[in-house]
N, C-alpha and C. Protein backbone atom coordinates (compact mmCIF):
# COMPACT_ATOMS: atom_id res chain seq x y z
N UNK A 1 88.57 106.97 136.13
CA UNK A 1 88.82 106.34 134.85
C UNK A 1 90.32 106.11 134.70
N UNK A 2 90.67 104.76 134.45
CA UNK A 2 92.09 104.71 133.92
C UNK A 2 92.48 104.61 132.47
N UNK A 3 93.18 104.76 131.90
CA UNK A 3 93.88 104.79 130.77
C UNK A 3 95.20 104.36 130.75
N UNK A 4 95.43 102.86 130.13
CA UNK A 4 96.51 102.46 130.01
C UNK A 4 97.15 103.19 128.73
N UNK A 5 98.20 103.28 128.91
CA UNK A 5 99.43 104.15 127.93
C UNK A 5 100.58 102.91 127.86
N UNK A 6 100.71 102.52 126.18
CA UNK A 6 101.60 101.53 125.73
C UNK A 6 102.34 102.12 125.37
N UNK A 7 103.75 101.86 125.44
CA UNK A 7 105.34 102.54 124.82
C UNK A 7 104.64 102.82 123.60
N UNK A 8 105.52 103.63 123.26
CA UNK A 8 105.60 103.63 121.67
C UNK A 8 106.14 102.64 120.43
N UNK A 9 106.11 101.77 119.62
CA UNK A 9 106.97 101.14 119.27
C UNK A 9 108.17 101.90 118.45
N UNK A 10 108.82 100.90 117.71
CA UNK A 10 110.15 101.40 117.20
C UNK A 10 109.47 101.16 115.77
N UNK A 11 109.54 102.47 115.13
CA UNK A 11 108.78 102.73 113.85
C UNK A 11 109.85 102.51 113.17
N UNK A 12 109.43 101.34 112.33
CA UNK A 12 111.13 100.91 110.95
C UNK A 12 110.43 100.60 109.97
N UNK A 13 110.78 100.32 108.73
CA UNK A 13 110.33 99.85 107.83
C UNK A 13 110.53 97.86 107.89
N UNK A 14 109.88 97.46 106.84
CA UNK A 14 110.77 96.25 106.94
C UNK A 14 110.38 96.01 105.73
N UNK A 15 111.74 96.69 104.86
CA UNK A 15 112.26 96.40 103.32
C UNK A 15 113.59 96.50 103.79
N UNK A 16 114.06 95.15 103.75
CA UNK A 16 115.58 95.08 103.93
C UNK A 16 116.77 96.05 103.07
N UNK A 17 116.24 96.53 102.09
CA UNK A 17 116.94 97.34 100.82
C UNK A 17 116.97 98.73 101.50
N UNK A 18 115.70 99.21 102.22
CA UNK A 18 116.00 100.78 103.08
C UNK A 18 116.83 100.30 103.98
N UNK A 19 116.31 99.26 104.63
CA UNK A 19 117.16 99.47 106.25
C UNK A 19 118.68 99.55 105.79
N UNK A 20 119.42 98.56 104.80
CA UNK A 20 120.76 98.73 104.73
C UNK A 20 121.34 99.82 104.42
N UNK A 21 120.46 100.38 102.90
CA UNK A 21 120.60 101.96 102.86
C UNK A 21 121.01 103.07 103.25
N UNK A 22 119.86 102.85 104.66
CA UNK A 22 119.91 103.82 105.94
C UNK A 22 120.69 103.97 106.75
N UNK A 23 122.01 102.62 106.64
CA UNK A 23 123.19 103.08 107.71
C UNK A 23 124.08 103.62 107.32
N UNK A 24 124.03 103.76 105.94
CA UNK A 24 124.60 104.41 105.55
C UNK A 24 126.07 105.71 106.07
N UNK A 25 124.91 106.56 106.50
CA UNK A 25 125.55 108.13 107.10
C UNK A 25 126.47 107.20 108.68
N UNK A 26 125.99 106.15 108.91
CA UNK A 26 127.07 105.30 110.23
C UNK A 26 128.25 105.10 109.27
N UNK A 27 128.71 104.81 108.85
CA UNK A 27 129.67 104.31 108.30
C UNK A 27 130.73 105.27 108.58
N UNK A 28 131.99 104.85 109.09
CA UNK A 28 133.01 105.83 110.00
C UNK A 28 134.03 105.05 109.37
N UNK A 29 134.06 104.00 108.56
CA UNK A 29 135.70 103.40 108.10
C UNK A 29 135.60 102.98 106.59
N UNK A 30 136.79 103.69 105.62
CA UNK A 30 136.95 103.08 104.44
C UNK A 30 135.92 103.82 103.74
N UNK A 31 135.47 105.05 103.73
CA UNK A 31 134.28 105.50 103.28
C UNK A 31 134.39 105.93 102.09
N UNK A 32 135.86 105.82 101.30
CA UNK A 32 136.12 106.06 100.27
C UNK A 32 135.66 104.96 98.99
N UNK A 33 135.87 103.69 100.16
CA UNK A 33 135.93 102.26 99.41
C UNK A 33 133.51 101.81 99.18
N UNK A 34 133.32 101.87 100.37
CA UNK A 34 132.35 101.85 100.74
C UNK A 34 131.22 102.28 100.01
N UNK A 35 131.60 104.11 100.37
CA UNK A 35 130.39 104.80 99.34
C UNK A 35 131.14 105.80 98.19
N UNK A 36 131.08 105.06 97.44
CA UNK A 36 132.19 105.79 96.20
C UNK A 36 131.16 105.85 95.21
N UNK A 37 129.49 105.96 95.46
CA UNK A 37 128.55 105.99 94.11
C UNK A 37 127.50 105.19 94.22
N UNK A 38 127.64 104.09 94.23
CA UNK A 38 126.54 103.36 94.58
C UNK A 38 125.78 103.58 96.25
N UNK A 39 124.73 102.55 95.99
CA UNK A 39 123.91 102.73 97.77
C UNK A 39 124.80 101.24 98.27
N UNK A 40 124.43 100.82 99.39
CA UNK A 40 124.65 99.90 100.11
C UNK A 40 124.11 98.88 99.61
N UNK A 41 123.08 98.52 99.61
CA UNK A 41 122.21 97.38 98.90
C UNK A 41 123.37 96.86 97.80
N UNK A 42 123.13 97.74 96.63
CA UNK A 42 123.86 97.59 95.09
C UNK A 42 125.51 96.63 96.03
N UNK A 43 125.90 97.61 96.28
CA UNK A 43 127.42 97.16 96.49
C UNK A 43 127.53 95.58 97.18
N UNK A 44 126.57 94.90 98.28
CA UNK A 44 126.34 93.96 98.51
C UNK A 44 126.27 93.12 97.69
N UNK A 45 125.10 93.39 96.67
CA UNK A 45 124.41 92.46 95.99
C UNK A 45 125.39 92.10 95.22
N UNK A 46 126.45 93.28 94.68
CA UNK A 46 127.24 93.12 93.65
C UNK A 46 129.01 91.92 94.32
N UNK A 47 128.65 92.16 95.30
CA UNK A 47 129.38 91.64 96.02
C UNK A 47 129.40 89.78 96.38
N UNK A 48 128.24 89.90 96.86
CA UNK A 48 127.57 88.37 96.47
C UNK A 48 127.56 87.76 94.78
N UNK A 49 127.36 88.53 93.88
CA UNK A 49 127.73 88.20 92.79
C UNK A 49 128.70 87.64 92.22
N UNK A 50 130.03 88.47 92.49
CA UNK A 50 131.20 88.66 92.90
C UNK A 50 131.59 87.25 93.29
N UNK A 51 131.47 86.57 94.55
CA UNK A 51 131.83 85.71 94.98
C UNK A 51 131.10 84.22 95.18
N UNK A 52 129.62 84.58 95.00
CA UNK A 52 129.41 83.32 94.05
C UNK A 52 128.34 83.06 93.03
N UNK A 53 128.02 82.09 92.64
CA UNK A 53 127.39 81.35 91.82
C UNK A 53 125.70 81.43 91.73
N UNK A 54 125.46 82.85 91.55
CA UNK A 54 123.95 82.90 91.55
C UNK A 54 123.64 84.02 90.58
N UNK A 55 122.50 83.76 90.64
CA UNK A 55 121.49 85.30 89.67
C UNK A 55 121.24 86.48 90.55
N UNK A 56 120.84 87.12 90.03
CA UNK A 56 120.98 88.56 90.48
C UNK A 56 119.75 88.47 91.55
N UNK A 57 118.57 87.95 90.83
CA UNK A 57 117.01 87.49 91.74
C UNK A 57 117.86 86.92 93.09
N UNK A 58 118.57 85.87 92.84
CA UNK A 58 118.76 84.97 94.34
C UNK A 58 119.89 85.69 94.86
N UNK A 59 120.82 86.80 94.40
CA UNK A 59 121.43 87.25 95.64
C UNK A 59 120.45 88.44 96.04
N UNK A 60 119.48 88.57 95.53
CA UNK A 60 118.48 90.27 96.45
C UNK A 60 117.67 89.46 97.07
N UNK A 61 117.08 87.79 96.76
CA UNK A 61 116.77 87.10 97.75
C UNK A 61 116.97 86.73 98.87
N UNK A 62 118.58 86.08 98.60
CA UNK A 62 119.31 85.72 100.41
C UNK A 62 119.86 86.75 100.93
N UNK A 63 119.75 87.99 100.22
CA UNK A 63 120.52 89.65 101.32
C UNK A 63 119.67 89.99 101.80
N UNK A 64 118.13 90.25 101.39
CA UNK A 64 117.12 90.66 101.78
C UNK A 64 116.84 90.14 103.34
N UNK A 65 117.31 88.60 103.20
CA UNK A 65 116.74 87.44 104.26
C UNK A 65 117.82 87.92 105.01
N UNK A 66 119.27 87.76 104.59
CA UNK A 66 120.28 88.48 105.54
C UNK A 66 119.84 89.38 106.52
N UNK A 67 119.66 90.18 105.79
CA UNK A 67 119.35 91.79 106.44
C UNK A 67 118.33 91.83 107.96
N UNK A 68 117.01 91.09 107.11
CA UNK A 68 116.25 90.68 108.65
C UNK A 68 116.37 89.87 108.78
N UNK A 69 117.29 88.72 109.14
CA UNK A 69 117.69 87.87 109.97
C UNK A 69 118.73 88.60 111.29
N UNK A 70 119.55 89.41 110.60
CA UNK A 70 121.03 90.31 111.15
C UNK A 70 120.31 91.20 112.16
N UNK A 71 119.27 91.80 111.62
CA UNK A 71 118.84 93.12 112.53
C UNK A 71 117.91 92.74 113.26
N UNK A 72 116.97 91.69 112.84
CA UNK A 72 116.07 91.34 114.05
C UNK A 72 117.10 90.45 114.74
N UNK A 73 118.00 89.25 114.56
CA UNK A 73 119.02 89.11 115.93
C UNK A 73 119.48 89.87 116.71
N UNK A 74 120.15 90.92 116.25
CA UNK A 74 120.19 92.35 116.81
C UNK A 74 119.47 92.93 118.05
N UNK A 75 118.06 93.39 117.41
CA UNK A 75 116.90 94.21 117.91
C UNK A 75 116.20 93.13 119.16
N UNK A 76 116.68 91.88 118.91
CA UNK A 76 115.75 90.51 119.64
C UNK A 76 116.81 89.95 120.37
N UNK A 77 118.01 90.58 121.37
CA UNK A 77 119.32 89.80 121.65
C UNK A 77 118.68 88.65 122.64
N UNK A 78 117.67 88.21 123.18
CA UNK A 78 117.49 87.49 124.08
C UNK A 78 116.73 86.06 123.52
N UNK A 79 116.23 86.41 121.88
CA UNK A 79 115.93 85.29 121.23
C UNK A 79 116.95 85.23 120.47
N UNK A 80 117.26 83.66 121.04
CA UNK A 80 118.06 82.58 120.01
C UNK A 80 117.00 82.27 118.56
N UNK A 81 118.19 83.03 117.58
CA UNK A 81 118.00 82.52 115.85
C UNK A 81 119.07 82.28 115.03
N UNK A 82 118.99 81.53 114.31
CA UNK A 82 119.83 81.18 113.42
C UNK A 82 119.21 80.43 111.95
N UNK A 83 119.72 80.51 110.98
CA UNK A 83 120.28 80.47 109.65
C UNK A 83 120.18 79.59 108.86
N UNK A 84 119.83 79.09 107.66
CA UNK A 84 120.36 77.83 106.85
C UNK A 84 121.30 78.57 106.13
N UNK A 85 121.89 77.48 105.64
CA UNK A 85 123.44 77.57 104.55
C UNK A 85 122.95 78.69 104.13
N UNK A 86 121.61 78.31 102.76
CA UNK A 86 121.61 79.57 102.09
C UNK A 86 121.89 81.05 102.12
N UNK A 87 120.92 80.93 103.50
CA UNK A 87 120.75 82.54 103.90
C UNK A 87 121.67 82.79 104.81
N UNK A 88 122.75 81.93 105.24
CA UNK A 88 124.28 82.46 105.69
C UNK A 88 124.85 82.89 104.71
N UNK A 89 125.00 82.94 103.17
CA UNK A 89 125.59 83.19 102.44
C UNK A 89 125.57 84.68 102.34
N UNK A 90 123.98 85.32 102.42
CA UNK A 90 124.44 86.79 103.07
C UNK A 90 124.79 87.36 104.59
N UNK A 91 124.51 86.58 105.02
CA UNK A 91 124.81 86.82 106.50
C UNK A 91 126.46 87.15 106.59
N UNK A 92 126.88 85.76 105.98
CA UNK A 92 128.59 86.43 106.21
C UNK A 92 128.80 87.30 105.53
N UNK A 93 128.58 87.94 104.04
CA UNK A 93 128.55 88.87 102.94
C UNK A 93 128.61 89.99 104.10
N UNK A 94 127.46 89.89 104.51
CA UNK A 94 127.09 91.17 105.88
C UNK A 94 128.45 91.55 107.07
N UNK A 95 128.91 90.02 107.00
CA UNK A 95 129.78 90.57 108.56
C UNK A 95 131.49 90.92 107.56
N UNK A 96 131.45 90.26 106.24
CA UNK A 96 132.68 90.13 105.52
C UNK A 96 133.11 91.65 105.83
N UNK A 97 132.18 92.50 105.20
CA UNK A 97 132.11 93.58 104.57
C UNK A 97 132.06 94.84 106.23
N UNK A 98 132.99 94.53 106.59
CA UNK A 98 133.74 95.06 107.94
C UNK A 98 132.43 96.61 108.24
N UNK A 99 133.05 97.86 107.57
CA UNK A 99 131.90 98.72 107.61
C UNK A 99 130.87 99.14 107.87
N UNK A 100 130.43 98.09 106.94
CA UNK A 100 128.98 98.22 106.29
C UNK A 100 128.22 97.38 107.92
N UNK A 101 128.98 96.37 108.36
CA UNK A 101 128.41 95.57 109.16
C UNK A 101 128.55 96.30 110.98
N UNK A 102 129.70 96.90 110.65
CA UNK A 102 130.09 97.97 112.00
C UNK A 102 128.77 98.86 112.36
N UNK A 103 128.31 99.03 110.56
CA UNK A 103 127.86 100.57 110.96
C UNK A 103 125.85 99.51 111.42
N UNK A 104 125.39 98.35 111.14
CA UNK A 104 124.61 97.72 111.00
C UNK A 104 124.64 97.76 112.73
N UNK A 105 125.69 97.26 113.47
CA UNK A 105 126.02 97.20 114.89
C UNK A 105 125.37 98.66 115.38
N UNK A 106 126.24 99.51 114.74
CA UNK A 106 125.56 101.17 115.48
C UNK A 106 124.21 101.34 115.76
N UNK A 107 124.29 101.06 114.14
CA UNK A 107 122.18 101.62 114.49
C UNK A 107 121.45 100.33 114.98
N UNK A 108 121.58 99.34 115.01
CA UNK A 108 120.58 98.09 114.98
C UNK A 108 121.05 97.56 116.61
N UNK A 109 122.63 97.50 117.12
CA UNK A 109 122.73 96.93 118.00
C UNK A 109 123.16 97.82 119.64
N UNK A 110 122.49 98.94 119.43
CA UNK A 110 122.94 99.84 120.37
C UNK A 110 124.84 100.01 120.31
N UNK A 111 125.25 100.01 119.09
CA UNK A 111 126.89 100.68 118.86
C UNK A 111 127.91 99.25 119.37
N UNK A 112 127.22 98.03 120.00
CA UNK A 112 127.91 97.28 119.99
C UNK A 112 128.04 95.95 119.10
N UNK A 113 129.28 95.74 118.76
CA UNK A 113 129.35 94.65 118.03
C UNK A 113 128.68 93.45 118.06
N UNK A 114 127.85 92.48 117.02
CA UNK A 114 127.06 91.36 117.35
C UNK A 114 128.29 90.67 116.72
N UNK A 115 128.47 89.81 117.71
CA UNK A 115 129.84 88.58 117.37
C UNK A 115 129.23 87.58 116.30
N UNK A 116 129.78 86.78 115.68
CA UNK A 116 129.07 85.74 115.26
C UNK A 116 130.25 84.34 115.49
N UNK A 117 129.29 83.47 115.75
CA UNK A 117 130.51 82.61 116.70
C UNK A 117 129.82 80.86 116.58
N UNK A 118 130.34 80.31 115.31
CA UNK A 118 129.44 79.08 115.05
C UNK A 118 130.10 78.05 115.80
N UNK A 119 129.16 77.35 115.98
CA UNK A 119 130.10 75.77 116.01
C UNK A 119 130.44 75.27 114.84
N UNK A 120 130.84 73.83 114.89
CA UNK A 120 131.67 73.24 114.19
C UNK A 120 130.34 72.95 113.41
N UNK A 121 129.71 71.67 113.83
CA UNK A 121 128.55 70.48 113.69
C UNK A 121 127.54 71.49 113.38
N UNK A 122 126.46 71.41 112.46
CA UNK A 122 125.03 72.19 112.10
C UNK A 122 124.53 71.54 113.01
N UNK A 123 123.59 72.62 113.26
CA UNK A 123 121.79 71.91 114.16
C UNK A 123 121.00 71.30 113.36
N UNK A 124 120.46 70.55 113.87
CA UNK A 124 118.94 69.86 113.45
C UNK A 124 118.14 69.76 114.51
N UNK A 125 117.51 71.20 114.74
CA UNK A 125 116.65 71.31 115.68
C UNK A 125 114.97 71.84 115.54
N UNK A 126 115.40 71.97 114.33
CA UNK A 126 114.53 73.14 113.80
C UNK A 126 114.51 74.90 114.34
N UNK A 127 115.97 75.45 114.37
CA UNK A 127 115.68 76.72 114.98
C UNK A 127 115.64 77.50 113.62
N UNK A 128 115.99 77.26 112.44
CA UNK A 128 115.58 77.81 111.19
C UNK A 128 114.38 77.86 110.89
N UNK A 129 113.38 76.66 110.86
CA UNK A 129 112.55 77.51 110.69
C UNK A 129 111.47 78.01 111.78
N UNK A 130 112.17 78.16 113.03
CA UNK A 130 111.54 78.98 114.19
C UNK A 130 111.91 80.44 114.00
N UNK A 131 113.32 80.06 113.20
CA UNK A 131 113.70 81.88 113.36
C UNK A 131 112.57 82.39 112.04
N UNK A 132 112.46 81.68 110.75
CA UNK A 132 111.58 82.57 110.05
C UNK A 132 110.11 82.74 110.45
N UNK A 133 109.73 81.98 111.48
CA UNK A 133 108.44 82.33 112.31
C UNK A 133 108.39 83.48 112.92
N UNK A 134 109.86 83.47 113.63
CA UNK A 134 109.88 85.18 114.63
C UNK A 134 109.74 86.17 113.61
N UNK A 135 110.69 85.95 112.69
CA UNK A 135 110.52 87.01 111.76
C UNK A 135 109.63 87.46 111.30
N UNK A 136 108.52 86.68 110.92
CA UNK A 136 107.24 86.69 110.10
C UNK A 136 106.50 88.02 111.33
N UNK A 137 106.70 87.18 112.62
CA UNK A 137 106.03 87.91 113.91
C UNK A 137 106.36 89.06 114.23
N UNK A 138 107.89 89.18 113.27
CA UNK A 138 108.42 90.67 113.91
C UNK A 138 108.14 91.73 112.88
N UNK A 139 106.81 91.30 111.24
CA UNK A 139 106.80 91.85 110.89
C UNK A 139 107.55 92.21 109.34
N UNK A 140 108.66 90.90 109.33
CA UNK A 140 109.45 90.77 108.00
C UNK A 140 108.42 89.77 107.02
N UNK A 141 108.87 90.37 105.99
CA UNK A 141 108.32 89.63 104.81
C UNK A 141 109.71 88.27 105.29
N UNK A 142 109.31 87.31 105.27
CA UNK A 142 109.67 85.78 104.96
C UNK A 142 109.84 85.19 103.22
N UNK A 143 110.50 84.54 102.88
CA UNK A 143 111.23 84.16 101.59
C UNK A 143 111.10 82.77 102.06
N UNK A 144 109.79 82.20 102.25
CA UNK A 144 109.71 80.72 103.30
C UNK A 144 110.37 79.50 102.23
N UNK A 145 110.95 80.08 101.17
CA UNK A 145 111.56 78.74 99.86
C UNK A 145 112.75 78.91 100.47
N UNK A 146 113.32 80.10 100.95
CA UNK A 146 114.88 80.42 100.85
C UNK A 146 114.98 79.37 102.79
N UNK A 147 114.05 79.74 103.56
CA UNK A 147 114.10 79.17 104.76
C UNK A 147 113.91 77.62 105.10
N UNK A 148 113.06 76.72 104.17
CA UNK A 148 112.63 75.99 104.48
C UNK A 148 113.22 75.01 103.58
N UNK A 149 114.62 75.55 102.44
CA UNK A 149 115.02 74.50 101.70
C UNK A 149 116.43 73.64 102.60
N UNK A 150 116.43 74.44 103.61
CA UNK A 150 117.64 73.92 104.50
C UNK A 150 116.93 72.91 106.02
N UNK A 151 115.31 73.40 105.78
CA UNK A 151 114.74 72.41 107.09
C UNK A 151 114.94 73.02 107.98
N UNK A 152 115.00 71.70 108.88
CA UNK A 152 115.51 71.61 109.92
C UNK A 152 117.09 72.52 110.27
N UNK A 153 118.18 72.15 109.28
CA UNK A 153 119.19 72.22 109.28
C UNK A 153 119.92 73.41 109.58
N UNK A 154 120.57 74.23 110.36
CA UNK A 154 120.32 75.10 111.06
C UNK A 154 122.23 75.69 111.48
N UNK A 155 122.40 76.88 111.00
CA UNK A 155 123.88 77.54 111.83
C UNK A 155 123.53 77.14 112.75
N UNK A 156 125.31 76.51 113.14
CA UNK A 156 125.64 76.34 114.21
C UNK A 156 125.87 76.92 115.21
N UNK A 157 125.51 78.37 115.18
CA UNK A 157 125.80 79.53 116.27
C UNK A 157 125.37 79.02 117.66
N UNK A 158 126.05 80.00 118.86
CA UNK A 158 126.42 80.02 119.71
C UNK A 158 125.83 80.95 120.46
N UNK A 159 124.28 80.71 120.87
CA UNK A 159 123.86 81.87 121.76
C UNK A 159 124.47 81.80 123.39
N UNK A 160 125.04 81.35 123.57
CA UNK A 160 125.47 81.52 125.00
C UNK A 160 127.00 82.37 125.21
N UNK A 161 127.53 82.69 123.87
CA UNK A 161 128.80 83.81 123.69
C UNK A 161 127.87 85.17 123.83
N UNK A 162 128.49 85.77 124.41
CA UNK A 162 127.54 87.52 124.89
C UNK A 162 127.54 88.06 123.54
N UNK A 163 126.76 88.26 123.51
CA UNK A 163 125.77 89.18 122.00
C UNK A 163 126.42 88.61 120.66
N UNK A 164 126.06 87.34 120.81
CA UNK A 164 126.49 86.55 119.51
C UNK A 164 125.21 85.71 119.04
N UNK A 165 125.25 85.98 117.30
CA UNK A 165 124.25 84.87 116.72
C UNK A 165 125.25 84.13 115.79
């Protein structure tokens, strides 16, 4: 008799609000500035607030999308994904915020930095909404209004720079 034996998978949640949470205790720079009271989430959101022009609903919308867009690029380095405008708006929030995004690298990218490295010109290829397909597949709740109001239209990133989305 044989018995096949499958790895184990990688048991995570996928509520973008824990996972950021959770890197919390990574965080090795500025930890004064960082975690002075609030969680991670809050300070983001408040952050996106901060700098632009939305409601409180649509920045826990496009951070949320951030979050698993960032960590499944991460966790998935060999699939090419990328972004509309919108949901770059947390994406950079994510990389702005030096720390918070270091410590996202630790736990999510085996301790190394994920570059982010656009071109000039947007895509129109449709890899936006291929990336919220992977996502869906990898298990993330999808925000398919926040993905599909940009189309086709697509970050210009650069998968052929080593561990860059």
């Amino acid at each position: 008799m044989t018995i096949a034996v499958q790895p184990p998978t990688l048991a995570r949640t996928s509520d973008p609000e824990q996972i950021l949470n959770a890197v919390a205790p990574s965080i090795e720079h500025l930890t004064v500035n960082i975690l002075d009271g609030g969680t991670l989430w809050e300070r983001e959101i408040a952050l996106l607030l901060r700098d632009n022009t939305m409601v409180r609903n649509m920045a826990e919308r496009i951070l949320g999308q951030a979050v698993a867009y960032t960590v499944c690029a991460m966790e998935n380095p060999t699939v090419h994904l990328g972004v509309g405008e919108l949901v770059d708006i947390g994406v950079h929030q994510l990389i702005l915020d030096t720390p918070v995004y270091f410590a996202l690298c630790k736990v999510h990218n085996g301790g190394r930095y994920k570059h982010h490295a656009p071109f000039i010109q947007r895509r129109s290829d449709g890899l936006c909404l291929h990336t919220a397909d992977f996502l869906a597949a990898d298990g993330w709740d999808v925000d398919e209004e926040l993905w599909t109001i940009d189309g086709a239209n697509c970050s210009p990133c650069d998968s052929k720079v080593p561990d860059s989305h």
